[in-house]
Each structure stands twice: as C-alpha cells, then as structure tokens.
N, C-alpha and C. Protein backbone atom coordinates (compact mmCIF):
# COMPACT_ATOMS: atom_id res chain seq x y z
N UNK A 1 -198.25 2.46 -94.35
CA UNK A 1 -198.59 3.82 -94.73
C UNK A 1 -199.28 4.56 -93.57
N UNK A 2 -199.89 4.13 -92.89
CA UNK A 2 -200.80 4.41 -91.63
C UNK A 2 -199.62 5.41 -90.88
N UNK A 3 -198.37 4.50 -90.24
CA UNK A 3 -197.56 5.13 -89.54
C UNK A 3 -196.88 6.04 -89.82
N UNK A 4 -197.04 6.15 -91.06
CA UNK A 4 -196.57 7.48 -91.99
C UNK A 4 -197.12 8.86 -92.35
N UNK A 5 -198.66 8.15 -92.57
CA UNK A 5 -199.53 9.62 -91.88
C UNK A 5 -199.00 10.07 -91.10
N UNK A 6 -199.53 8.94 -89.47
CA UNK A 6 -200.11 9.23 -88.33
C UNK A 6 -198.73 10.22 -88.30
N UNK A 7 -197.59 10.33 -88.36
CA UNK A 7 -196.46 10.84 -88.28
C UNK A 7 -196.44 11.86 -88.26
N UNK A 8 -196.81 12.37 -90.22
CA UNK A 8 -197.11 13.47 -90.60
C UNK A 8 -197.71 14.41 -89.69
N UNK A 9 -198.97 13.70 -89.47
CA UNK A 9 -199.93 14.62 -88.55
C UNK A 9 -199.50 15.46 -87.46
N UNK A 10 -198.49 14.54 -86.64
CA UNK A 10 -198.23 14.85 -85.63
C UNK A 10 -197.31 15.78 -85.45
N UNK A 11 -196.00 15.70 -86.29
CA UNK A 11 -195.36 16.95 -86.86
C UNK A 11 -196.19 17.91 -87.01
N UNK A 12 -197.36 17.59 -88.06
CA UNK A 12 -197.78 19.19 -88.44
C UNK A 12 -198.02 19.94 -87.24
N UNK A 13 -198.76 19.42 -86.03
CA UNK A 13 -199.26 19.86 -84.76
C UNK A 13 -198.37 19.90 -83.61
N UNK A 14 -197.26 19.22 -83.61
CA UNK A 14 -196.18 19.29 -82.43
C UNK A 14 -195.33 19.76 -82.86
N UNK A 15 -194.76 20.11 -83.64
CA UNK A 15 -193.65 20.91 -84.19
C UNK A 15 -193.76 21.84 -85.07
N UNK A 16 -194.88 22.20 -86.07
CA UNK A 16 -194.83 22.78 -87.08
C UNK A 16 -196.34 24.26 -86.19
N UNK A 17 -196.78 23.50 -85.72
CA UNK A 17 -197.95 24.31 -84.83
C UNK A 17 -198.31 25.33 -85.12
N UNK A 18 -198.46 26.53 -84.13
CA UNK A 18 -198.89 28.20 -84.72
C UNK A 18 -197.78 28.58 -85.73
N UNK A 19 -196.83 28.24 -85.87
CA UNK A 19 -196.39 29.12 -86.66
C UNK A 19 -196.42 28.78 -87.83
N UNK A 20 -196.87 28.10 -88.21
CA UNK A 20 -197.94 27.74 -89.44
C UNK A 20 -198.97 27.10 -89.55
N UNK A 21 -200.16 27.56 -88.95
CA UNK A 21 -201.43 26.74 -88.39
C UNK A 21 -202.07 26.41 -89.88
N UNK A 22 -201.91 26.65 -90.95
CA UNK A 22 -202.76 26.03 -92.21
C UNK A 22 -202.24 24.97 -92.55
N UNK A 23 -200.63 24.25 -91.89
CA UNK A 23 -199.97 23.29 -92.31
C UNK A 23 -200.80 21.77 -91.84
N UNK A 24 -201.83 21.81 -90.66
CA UNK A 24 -202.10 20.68 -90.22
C UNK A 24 -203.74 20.22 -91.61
N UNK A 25 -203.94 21.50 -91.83
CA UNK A 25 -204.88 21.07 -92.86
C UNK A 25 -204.46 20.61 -94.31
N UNK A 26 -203.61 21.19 -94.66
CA UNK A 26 -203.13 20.54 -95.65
C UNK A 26 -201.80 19.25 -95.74
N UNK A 27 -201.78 19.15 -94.83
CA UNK A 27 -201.07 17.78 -94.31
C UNK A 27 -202.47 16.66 -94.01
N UNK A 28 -203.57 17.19 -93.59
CA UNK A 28 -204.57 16.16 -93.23
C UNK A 28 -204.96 15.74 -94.82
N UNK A 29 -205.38 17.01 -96.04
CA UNK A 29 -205.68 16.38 -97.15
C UNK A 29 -204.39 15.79 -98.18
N UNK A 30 -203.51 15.98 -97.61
CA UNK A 30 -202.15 15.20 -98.45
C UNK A 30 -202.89 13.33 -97.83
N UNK A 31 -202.52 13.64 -96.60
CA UNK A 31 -203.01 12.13 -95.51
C UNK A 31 -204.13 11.53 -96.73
N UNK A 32 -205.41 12.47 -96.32
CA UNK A 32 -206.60 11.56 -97.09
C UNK A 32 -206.32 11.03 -98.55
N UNK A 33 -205.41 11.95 -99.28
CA UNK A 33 -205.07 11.86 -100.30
C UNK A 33 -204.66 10.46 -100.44
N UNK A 34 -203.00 10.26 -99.84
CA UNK A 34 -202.58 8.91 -99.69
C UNK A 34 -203.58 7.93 -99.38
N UNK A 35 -204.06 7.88 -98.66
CA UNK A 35 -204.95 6.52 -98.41
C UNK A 35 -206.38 6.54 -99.14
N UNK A 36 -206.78 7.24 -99.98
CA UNK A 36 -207.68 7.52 -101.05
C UNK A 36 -206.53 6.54 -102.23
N UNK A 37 -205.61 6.78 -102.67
CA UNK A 37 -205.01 6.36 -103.60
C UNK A 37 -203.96 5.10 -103.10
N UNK A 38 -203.64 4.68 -102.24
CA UNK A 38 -202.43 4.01 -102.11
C UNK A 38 -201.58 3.78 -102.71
N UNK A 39 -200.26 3.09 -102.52
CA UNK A 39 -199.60 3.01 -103.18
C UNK A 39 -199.42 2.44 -105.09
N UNK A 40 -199.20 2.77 -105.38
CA UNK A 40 -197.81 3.43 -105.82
C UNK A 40 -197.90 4.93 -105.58
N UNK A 41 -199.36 5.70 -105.86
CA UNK A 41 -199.35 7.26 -105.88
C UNK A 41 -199.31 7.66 -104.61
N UNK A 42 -199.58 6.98 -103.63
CA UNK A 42 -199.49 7.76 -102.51
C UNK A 42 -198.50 8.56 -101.53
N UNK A 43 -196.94 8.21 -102.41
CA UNK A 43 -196.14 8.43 -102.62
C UNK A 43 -196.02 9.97 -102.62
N UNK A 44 -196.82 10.28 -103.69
CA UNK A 44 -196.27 11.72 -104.07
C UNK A 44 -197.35 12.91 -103.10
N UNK A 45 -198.48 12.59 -102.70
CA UNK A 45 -199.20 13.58 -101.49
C UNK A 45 -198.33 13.49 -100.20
N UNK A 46 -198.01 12.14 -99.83
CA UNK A 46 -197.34 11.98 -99.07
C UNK A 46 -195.42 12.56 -98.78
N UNK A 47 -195.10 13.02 -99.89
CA UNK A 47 -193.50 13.66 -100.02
C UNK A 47 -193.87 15.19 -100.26
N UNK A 48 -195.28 15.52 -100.88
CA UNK A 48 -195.63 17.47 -100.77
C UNK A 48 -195.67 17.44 -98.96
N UNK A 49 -196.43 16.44 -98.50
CA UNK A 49 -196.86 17.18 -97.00
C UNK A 49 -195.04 17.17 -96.42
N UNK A 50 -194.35 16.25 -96.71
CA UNK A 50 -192.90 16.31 -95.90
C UNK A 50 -192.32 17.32 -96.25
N UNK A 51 -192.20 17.66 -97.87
CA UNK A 51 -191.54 18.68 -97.77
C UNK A 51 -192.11 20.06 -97.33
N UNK A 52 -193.31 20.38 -97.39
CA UNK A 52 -194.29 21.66 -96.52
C UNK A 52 -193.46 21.50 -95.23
N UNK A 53 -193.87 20.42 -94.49
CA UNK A 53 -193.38 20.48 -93.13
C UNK A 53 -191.62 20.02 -92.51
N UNK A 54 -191.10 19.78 -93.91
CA UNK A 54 -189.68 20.22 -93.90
C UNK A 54 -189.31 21.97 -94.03
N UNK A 55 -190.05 22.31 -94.47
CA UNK A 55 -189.46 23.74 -94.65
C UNK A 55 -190.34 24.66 -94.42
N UNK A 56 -191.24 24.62 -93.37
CA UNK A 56 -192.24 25.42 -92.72
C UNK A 56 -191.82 26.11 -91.31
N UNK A 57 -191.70 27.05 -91.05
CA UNK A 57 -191.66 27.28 -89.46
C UNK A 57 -191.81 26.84 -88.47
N UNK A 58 -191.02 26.33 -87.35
CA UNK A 58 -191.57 25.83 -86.05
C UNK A 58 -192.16 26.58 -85.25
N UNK A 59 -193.22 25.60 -84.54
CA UNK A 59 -193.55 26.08 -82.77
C UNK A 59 -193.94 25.11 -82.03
N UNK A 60 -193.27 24.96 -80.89
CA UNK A 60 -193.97 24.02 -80.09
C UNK A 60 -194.95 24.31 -78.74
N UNK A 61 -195.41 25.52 -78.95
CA UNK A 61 -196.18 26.42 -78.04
C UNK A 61 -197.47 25.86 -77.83
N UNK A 62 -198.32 25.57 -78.53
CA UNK A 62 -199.44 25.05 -78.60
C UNK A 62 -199.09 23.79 -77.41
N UNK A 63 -198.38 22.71 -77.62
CA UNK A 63 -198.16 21.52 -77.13
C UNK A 63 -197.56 22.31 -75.59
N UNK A 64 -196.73 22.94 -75.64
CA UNK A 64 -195.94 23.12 -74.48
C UNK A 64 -197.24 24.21 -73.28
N UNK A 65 -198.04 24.28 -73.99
CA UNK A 65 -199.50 25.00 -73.44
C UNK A 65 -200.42 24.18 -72.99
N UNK A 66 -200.62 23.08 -73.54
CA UNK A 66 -201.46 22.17 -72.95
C UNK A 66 -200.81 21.38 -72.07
N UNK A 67 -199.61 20.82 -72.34
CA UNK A 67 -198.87 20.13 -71.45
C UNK A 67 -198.54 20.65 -70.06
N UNK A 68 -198.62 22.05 -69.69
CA UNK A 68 -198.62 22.98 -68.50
C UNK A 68 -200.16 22.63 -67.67
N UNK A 69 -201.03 23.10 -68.45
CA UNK A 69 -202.34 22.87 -68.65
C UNK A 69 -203.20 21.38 -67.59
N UNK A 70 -201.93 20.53 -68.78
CA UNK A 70 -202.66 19.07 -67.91
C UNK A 70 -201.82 19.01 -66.49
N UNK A 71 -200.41 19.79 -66.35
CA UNK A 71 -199.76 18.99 -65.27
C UNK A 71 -200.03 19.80 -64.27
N UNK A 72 -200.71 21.26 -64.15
CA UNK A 72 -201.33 21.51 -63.48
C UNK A 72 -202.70 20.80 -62.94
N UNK A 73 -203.45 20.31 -63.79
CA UNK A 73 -204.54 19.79 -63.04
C UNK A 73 -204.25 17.95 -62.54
N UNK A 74 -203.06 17.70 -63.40
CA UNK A 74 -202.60 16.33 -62.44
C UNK A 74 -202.07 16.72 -61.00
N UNK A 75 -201.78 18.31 -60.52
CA UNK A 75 -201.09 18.75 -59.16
C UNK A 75 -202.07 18.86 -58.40
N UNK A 76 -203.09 19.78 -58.65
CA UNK A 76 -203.85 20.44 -58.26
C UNK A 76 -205.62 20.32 -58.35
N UNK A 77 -206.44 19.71 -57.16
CA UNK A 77 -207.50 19.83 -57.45
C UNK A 77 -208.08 20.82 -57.69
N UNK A 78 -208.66 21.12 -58.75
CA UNK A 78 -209.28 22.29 -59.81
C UNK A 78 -210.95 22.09 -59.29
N UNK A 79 -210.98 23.28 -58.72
CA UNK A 79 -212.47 23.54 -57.50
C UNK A 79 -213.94 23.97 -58.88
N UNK A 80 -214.65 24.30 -58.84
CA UNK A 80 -215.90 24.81 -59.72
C UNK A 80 -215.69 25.90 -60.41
N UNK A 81 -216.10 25.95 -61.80
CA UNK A 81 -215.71 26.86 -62.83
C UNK A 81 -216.61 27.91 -62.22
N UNK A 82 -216.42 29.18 -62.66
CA UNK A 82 -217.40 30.45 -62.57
C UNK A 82 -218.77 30.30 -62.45
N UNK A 83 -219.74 30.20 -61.69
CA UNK A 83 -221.46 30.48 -61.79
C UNK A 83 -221.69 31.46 -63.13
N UNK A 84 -221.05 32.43 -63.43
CA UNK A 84 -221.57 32.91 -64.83
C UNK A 84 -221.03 32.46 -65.76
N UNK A 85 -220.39 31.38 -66.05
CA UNK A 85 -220.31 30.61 -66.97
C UNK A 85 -220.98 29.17 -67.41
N UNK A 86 -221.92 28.69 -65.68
CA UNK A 86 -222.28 27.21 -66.12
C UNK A 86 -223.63 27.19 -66.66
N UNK A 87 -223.91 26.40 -67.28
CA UNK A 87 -224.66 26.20 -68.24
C UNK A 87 -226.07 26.91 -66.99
N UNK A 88 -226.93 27.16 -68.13
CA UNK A 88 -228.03 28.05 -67.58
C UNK A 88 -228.91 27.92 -68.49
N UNK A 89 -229.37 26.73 -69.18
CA UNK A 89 -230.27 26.21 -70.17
C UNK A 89 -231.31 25.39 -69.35
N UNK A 90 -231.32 25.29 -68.11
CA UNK A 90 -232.59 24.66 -67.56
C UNK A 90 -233.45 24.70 -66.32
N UNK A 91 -234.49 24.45 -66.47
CA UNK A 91 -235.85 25.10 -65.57
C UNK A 91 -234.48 24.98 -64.28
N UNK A 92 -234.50 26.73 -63.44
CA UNK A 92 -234.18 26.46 -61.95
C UNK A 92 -232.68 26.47 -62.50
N UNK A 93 -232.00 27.05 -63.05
CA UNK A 93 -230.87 26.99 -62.80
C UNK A 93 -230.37 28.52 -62.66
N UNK A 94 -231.26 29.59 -62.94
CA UNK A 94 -231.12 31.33 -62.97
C UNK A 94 -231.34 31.16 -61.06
N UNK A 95 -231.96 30.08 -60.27
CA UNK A 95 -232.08 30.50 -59.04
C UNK A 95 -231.09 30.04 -58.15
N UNK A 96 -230.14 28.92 -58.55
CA UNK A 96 -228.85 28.56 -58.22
C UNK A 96 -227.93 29.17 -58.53
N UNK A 97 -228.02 30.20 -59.29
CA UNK A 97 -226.91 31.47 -59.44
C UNK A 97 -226.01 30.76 -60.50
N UNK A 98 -226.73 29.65 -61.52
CA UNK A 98 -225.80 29.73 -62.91
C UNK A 98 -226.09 30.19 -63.73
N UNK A 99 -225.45 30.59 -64.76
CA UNK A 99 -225.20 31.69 -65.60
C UNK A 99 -224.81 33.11 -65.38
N UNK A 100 -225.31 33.34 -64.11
CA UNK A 100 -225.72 34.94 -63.85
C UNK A 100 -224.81 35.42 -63.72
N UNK A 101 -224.79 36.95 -64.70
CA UNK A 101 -223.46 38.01 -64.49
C UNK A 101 -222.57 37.56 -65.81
N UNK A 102 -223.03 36.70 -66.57
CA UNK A 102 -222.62 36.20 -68.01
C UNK A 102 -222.14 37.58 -68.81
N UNK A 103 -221.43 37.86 -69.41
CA UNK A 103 -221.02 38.85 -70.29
C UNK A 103 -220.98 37.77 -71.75
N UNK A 104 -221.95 38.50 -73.06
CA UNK A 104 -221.98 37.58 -73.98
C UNK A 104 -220.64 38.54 -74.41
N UNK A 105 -219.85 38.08 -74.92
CA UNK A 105 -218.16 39.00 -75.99
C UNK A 105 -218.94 39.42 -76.89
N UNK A 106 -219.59 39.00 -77.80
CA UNK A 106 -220.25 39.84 -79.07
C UNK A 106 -221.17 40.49 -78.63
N UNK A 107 -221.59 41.04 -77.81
CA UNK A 107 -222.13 42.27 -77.21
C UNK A 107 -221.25 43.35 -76.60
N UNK A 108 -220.02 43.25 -77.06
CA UNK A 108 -218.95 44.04 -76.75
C UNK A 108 -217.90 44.65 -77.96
N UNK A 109 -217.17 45.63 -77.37
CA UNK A 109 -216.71 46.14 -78.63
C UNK A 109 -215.22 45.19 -79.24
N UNK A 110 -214.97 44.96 -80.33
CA UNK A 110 -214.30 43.79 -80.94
C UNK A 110 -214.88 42.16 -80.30
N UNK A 111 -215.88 42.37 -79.96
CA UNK A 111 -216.35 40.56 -79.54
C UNK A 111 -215.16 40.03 -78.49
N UNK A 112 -214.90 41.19 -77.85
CA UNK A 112 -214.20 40.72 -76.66
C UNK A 112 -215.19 40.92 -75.05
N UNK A 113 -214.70 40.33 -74.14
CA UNK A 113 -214.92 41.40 -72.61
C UNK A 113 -214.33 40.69 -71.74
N UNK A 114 -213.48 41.38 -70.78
CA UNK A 114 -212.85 40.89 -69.63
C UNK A 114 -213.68 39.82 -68.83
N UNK A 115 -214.08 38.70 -68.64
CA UNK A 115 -214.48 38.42 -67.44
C UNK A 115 -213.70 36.92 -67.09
N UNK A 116 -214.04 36.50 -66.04
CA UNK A 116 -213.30 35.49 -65.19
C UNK A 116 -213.73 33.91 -66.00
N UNK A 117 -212.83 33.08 -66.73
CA UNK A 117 -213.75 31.84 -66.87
C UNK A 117 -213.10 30.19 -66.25
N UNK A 118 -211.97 30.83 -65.90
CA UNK A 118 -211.30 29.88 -64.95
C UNK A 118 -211.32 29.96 -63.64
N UNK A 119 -211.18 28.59 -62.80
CA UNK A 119 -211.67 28.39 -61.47
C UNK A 119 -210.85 29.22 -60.49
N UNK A 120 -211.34 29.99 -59.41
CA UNK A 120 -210.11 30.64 -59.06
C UNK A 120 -208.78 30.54 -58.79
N UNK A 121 -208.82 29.48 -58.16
CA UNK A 121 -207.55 28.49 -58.08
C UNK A 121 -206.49 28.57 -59.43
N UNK A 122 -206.63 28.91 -60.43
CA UNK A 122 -205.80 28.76 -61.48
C UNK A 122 -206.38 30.00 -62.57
N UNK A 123 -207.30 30.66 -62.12
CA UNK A 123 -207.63 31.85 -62.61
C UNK A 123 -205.97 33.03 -63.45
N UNK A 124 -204.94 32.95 -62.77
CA UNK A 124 -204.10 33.87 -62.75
C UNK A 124 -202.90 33.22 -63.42
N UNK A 125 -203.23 31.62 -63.98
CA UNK A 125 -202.53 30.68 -64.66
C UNK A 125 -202.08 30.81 -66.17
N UNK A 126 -201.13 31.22 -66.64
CA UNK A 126 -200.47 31.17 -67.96
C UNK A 126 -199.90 29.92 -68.54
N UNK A 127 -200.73 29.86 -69.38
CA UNK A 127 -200.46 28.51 -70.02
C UNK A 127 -199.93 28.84 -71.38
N UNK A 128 -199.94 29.60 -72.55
CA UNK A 128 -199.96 29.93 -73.47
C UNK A 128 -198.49 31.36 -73.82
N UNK A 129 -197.29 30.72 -73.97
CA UNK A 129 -196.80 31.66 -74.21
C UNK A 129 -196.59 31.94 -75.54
N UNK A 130 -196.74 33.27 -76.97
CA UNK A 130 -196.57 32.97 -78.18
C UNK A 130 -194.93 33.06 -78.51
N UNK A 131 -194.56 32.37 -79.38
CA UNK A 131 -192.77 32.34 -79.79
C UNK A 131 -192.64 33.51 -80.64
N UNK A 132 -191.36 33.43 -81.18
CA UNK A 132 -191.44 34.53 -81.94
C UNK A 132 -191.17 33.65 -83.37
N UNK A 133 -192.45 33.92 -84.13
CA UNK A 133 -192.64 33.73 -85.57
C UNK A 133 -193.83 34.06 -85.97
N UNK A 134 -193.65 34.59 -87.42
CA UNK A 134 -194.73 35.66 -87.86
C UNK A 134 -196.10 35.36 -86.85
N UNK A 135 -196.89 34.47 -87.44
CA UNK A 135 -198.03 34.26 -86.60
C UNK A 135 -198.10 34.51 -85.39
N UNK A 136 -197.26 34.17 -84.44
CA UNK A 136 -197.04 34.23 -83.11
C UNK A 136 -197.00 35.40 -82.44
N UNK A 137 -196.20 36.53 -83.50
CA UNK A 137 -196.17 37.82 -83.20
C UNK A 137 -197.14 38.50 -83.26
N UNK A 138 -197.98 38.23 -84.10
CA UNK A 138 -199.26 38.55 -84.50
C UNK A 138 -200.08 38.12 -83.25
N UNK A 139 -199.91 37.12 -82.67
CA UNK A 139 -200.84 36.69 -81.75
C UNK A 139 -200.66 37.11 -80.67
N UNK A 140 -199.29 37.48 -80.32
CA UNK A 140 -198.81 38.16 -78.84
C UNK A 140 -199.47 39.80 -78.98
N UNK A 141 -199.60 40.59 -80.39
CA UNK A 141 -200.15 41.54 -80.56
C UNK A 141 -201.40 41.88 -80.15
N UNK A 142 -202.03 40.58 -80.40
CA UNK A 142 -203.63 41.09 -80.46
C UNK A 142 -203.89 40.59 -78.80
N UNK A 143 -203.21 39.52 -78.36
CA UNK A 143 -203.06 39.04 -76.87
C UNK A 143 -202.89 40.62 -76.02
N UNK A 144 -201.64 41.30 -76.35
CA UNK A 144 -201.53 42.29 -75.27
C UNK A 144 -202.46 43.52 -76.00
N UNK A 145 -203.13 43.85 -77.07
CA UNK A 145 -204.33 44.97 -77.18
C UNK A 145 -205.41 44.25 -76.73
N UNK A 146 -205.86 42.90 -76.40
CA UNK A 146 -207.23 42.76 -75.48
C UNK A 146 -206.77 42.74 -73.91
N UNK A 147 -205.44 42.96 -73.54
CA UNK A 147 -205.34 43.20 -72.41
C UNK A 147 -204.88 44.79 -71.77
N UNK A 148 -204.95 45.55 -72.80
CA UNK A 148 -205.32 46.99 -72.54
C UNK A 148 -206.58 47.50 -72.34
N UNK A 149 -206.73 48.66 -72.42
CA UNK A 149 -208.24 48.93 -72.13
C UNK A 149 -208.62 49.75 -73.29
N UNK A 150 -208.41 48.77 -74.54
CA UNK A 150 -209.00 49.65 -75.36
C UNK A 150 -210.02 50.52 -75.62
C-alpha cells in the first residue's frame, strides 16, 4: 500500500500540479486515510484520490521549474545572495551592509515591490513558465500586472 500512496502523491505534484493545486491535499488526506484504515477499506480513499487525479487537469510546470532551477546551479557557481536580503537579526550585521536597502512587500501597495533577491549571476533567470490551464492563466495574469507599474 505504501507504493501506492507514495505514487499517488507524486502524480498529484508531477503531473497534476498548478493546474489543480488543491489536488495534492486531498490526495495527501485520501493517503492518510488509507493507512489510518488499511485494507480492506483502504481501497476506497485510495480509488477517490485516482479517480480526482484521473480526471483533473495537467501541469508539469512546477517540476519543469525546479528542474531548470537545479540544473542551473549544478552549471553554474551561484556567487552571494543580495546584502538586502541576508539575514540582519544580529549584533553587527547593519555594519556589514546586511539587510540594508530591504524593501518589506507589505509596506507596499498589493504586498508587492520590485527588488532584486537573486544572485546576480542568475538574477535575469526564468525558471517558472505558467501553461495554459485555468489556474495557470490566472497566474500568468497576476505574474504580468506585478510586472507593470501599477
């Protein structure tokens, strides 16, 4: 039964992904379900999550985003993140120039603000393209209005 989850799961997140992102949660409590009950009932949490993720929307964007993600930094040594982003929680670190020039987003209008949080080296790096399905469209929407100047 294990390999039958673990399965599930992985569908919900490699194939079934943004374009139906509530599917990995209710595939996780189908999962707990089954192994809360085992067999004989585990049967039937276990055939709702297949058929959800039989007949749910694909995307493999999420995966095909990180996978860019890692094989860039398996190419490329990835140099020091931003000074206004590193941690700035301790005595002497405002005089090494971390944190400073921090923009908090919720001090901005929609809890957004432009600033830099990747190393320059890969600063200009697209990892994340959205597909086209409902969610996705939705997400390419709100992607290109925080890259206007609203």
């Amino acid at each position: 039964m294990i390999s039958i989850c673990r399965r599930l799961l992985v569908i919900a997140s490699e194939d079934i992904g943004l374009a139906y992102p509530n599917a990995i949660v209710i595939v996780k409590a189908c999962v707990d379900s089954a192994m809360q009950l085992g067999f004989p009932e585990a049967k039937i949490p276990l055939a709702e999550a297949t058929i959800l993720l039989a007949t749910s929307p694909k995307s493999n964007s999420a995966c095909i985003a990180i996978m860019k993600a890692m094989d860039e930094l398996d190419k490329e040594f990835v140099k020091d993140i931003p000074n206004s982003i590193k941690d700035a929680h301790y005595s002497g670190s405002k005089e090494i120039g971390r944190g400073c020039g921090y923009k908090y987003p919720h001090n901005f209008k929609n809890h957004y603000v432009k600033q830099q949080y990747l190393p320059d080296s890969i600063k200009d790096s697209i990892y994340y393209i959205p597909q086209e399905n409902k969610t996705e469209k939705n997400i390419k929407k709100y992607l290109e209005y925080l890259n206007s100047d609203f």
